[in-house]
C-alpha atoms as a PDB file:
ATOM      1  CA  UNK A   1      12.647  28.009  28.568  1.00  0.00           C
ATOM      2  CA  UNK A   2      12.135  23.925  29.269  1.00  0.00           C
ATOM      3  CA  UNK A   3       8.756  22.826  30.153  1.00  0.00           C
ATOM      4  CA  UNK A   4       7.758  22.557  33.762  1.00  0.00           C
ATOM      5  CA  UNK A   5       8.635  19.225  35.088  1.00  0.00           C
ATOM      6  CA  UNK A   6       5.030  17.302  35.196  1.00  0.00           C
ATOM      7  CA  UNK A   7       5.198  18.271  31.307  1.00  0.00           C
ATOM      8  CA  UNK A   8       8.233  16.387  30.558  1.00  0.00           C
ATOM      9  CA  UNK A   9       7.336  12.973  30.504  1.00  0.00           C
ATOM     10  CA  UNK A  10       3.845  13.575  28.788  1.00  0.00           C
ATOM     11  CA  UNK A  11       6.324  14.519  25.966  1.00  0.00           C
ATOM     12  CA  UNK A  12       8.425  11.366  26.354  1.00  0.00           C
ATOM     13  CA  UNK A  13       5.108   9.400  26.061  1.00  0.00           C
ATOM     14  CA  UNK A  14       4.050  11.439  23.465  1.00  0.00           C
ATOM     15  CA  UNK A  15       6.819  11.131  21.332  1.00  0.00           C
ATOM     16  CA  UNK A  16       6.845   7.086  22.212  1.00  0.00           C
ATOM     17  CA  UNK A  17       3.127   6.564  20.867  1.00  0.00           C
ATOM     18  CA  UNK A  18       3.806   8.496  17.549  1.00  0.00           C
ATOM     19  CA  UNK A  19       6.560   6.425  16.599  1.00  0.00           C
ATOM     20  CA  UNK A  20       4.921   3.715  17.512  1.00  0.00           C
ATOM     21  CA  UNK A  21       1.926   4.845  15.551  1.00  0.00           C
ATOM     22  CA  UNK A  22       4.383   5.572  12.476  1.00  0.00           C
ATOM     23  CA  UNK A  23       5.710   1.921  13.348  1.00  0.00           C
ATOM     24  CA  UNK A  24       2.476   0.133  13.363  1.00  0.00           C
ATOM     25  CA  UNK A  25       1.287   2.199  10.283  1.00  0.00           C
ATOM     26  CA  UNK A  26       4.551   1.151   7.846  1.00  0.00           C
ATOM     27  CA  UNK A  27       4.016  -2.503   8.906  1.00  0.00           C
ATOM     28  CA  UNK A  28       0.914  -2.502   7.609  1.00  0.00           C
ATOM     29  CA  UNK A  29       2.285  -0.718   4.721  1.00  0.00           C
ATOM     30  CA  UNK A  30       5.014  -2.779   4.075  1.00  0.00           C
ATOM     31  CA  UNK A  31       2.678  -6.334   4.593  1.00  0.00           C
ATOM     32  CA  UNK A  32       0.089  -4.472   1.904  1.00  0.00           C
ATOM     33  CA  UNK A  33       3.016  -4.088  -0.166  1.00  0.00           C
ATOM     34  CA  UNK A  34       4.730  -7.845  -0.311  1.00  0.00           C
ATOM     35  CA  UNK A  35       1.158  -8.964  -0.637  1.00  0.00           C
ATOM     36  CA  UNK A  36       0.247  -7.480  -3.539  1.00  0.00           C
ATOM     37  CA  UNK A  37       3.444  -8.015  -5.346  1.00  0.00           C
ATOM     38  CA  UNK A  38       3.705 -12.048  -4.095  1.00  0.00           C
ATOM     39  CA  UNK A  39       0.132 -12.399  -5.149  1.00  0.00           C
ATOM     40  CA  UNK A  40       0.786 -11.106  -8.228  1.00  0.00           C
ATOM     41  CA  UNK A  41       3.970 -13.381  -9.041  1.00  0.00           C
ATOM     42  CA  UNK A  42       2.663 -16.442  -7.389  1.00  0.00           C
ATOM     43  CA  UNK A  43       0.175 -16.297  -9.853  1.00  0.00           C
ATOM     44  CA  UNK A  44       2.162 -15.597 -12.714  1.00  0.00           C
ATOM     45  CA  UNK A  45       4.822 -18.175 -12.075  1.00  0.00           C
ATOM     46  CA  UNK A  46       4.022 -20.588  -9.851  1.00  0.00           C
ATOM     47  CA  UNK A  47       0.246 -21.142  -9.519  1.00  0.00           C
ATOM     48  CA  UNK A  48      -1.448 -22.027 -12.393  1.00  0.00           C
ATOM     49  CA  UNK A  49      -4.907 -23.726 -11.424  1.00  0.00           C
ATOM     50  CA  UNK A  50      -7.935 -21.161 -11.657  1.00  0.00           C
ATOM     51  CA  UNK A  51      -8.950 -21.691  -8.672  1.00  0.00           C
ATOM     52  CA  UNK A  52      -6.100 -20.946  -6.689  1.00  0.00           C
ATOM     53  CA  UNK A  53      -5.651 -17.819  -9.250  1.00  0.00           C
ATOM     54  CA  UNK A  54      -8.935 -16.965  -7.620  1.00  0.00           C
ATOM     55  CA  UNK A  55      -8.080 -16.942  -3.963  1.00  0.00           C
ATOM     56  CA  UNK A  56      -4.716 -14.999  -4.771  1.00  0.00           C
ATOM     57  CA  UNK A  57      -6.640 -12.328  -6.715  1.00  0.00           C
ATOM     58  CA  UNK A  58      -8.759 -11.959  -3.351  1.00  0.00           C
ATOM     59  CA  UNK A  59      -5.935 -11.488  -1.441  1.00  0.00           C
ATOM     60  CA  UNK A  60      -4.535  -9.110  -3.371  1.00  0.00           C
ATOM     61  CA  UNK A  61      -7.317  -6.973  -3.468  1.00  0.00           C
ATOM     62  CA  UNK A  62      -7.401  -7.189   0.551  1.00  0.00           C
ATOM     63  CA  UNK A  63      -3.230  -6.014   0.142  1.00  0.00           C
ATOM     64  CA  UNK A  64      -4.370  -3.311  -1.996  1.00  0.00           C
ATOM     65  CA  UNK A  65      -7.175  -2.227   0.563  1.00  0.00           C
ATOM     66  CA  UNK A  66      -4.490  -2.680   3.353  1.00  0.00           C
ATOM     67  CA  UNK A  67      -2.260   0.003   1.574  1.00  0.00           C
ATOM     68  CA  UNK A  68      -4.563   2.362   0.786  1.00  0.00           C
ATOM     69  CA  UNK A  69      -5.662   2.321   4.395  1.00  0.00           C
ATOM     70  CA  UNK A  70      -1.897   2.631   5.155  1.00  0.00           C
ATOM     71  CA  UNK A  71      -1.070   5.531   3.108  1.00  0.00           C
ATOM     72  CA  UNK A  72      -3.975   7.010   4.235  1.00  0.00           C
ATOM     73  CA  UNK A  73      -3.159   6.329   8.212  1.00  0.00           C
ATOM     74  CA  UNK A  74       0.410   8.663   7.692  1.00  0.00           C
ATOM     75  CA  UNK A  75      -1.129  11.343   6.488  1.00  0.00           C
ATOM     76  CA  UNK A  76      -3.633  10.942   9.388  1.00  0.00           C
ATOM     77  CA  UNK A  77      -1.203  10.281  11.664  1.00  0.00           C
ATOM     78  CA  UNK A  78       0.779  13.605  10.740  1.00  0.00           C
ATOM     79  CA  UNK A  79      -2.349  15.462  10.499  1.00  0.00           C
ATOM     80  CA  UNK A  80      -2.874  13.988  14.238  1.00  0.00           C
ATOM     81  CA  UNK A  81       0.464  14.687  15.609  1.00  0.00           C
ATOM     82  CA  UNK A  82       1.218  18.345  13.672  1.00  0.00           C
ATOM     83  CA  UNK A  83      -2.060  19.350  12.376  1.00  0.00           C
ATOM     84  CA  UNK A  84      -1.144  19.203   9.342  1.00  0.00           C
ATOM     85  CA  UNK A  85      -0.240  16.671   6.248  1.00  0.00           C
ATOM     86  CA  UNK A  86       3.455  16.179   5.123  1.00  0.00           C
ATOM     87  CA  UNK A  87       4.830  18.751   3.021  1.00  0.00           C
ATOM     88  CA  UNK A  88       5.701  16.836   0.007  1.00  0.00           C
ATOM     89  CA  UNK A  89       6.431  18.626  -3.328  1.00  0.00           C
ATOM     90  CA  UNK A  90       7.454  17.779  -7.212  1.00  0.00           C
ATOM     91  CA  UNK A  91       8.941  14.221  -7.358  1.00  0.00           C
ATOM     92  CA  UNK A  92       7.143  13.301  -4.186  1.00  0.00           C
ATOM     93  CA  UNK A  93       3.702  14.182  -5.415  1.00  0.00           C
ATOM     94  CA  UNK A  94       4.068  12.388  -8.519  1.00  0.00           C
ATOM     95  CA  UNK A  95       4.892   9.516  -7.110  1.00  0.00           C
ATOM     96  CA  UNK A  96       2.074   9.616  -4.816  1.00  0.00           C
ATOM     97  CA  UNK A  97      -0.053  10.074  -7.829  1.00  0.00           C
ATOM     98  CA  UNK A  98       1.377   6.606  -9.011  1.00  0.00           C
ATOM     99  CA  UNK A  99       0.811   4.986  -6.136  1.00  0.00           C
ATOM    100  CA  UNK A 100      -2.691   5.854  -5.769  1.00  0.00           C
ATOM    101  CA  UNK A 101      -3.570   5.199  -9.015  1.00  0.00           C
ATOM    102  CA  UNK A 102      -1.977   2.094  -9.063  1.00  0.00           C
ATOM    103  CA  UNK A 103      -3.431   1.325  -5.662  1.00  0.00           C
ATOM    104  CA  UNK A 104      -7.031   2.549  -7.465  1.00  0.00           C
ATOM    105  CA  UNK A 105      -6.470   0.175 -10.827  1.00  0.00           C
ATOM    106  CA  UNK A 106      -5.111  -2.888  -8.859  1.00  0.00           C
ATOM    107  CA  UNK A 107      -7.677  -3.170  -6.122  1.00  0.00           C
ATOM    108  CA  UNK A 108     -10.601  -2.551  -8.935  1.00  0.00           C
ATOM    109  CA  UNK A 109      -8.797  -5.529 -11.245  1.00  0.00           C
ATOM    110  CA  UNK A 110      -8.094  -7.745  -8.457  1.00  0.00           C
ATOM    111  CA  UNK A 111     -11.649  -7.037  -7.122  1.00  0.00           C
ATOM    112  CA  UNK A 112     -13.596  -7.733 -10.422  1.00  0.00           C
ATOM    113  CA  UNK A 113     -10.980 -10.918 -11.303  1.00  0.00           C
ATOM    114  CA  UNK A 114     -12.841 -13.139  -9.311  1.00  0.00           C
ATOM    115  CA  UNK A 115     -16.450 -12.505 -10.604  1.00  0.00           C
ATOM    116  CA  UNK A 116     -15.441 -12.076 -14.313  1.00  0.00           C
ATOM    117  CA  UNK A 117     -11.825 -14.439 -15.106  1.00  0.00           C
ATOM    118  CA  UNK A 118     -13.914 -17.865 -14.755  1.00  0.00           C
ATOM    119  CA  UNK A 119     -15.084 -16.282 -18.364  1.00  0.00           C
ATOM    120  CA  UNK A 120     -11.584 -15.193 -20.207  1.00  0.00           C
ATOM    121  CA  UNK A 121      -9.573 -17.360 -22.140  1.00  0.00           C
ATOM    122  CA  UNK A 122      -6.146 -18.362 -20.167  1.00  0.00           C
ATOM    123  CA  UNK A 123      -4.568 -15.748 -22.412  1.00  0.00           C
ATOM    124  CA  UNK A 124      -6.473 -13.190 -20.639  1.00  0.00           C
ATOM    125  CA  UNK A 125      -6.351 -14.180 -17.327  1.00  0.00           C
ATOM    126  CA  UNK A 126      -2.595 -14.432 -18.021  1.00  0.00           C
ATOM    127  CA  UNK A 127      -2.648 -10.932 -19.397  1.00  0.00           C
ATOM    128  CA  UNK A 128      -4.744  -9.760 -16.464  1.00  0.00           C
ATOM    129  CA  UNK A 129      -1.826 -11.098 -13.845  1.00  0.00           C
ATOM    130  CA  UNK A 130       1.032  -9.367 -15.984  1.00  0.00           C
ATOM    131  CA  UNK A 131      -1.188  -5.854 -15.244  1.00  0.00           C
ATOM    132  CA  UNK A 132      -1.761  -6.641 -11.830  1.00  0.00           C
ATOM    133  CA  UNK A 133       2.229  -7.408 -11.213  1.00  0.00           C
ATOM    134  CA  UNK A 134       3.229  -4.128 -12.688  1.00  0.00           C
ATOM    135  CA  UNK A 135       1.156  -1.996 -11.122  1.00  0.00           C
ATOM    136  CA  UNK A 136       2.383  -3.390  -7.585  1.00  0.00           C
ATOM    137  CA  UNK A 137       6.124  -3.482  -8.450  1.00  0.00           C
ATOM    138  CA  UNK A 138       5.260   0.391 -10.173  1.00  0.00           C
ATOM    139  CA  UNK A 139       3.689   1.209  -6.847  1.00  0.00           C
ATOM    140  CA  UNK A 140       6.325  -0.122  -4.740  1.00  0.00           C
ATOM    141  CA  UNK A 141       8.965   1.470  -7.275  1.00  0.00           C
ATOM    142  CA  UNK A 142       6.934   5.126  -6.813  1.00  0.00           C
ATOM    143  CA  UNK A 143       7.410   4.603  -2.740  1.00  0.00           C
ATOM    144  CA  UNK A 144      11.196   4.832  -2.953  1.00  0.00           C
ATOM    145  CA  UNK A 145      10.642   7.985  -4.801  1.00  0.00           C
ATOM    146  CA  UNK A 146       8.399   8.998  -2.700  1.00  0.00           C
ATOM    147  CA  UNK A 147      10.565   8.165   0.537  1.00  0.00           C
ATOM    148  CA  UNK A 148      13.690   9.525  -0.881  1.00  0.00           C
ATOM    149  CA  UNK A 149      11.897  12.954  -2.271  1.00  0.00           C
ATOM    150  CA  UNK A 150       9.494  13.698   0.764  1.00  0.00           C
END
């Protein structure tokens, strides 16, 4: 049995504003995500001065807040939408796992690089942006598992 008439449309806007939700949600995502890598190789290849390796560590801990608000916002906007979270399971999980840790580590390095890399040796610093660049190309390697597998 179809839905009365009046009902119809309120699904056809319904339907409209969660995929624009999902929309809005991934390009946040996907901005966190290019952010965090670029940062992370601008740094490593083509910026060299320490104070511009300053600014980029900022913004990459501002990319890492952006996806963990991100990731968070689809399972919020699945739990809004079905009531409940995804149903992700084996591969998928992990790979969540990865990302969140990475996500965790990153944010916390980039965060602290600021306050504490004016002290390191360039060595260190150096060391510090090699970290930071693979644990944003791990967590954007973990979200085609995760896409693939959920």
């Amino acid at each position: 049995m179809s839905p009365p008439a009046w009902k119809r449309p309120l699904r056809w806007w319904r339907s409209k504003l969660e995929n624009l939700t999902y929309t809005l949600v991934q390009l946040a995502h996907n901005f966190g995500a290019v952010t965090a890598v670029g940062t992370a190789a601008a740094a490593l290849w083509f910026v060299h001065a320490e104070v511009a390796q300053l600014r980029l560590a900022r913004w990459m801990s501002i990319a890492w807040a952006v996806q963990a608000l991100s990731g968070a916002g689809f399972g919020a906007t699945s739990y809004y939408y079905y009531e409940k979270f995804p149903d992700i399971k084996g591969i998928a999980i992990a790979a969540l796992v990865v990302k969140v840790v990475c996500a965790l580590t990153g944010f916390m390095l980039a965060y602290s690089y600021p306050k504490t890399a004016p002290r390191w040796t360039p060595a260190r610093r150096d060391r510090a942006w090699r970290v930071m660049f693979s644990l944003s190309a791990a967590a954007l390697t973990a979200a085609a598992f995760l896409r693939w597998f959920s």
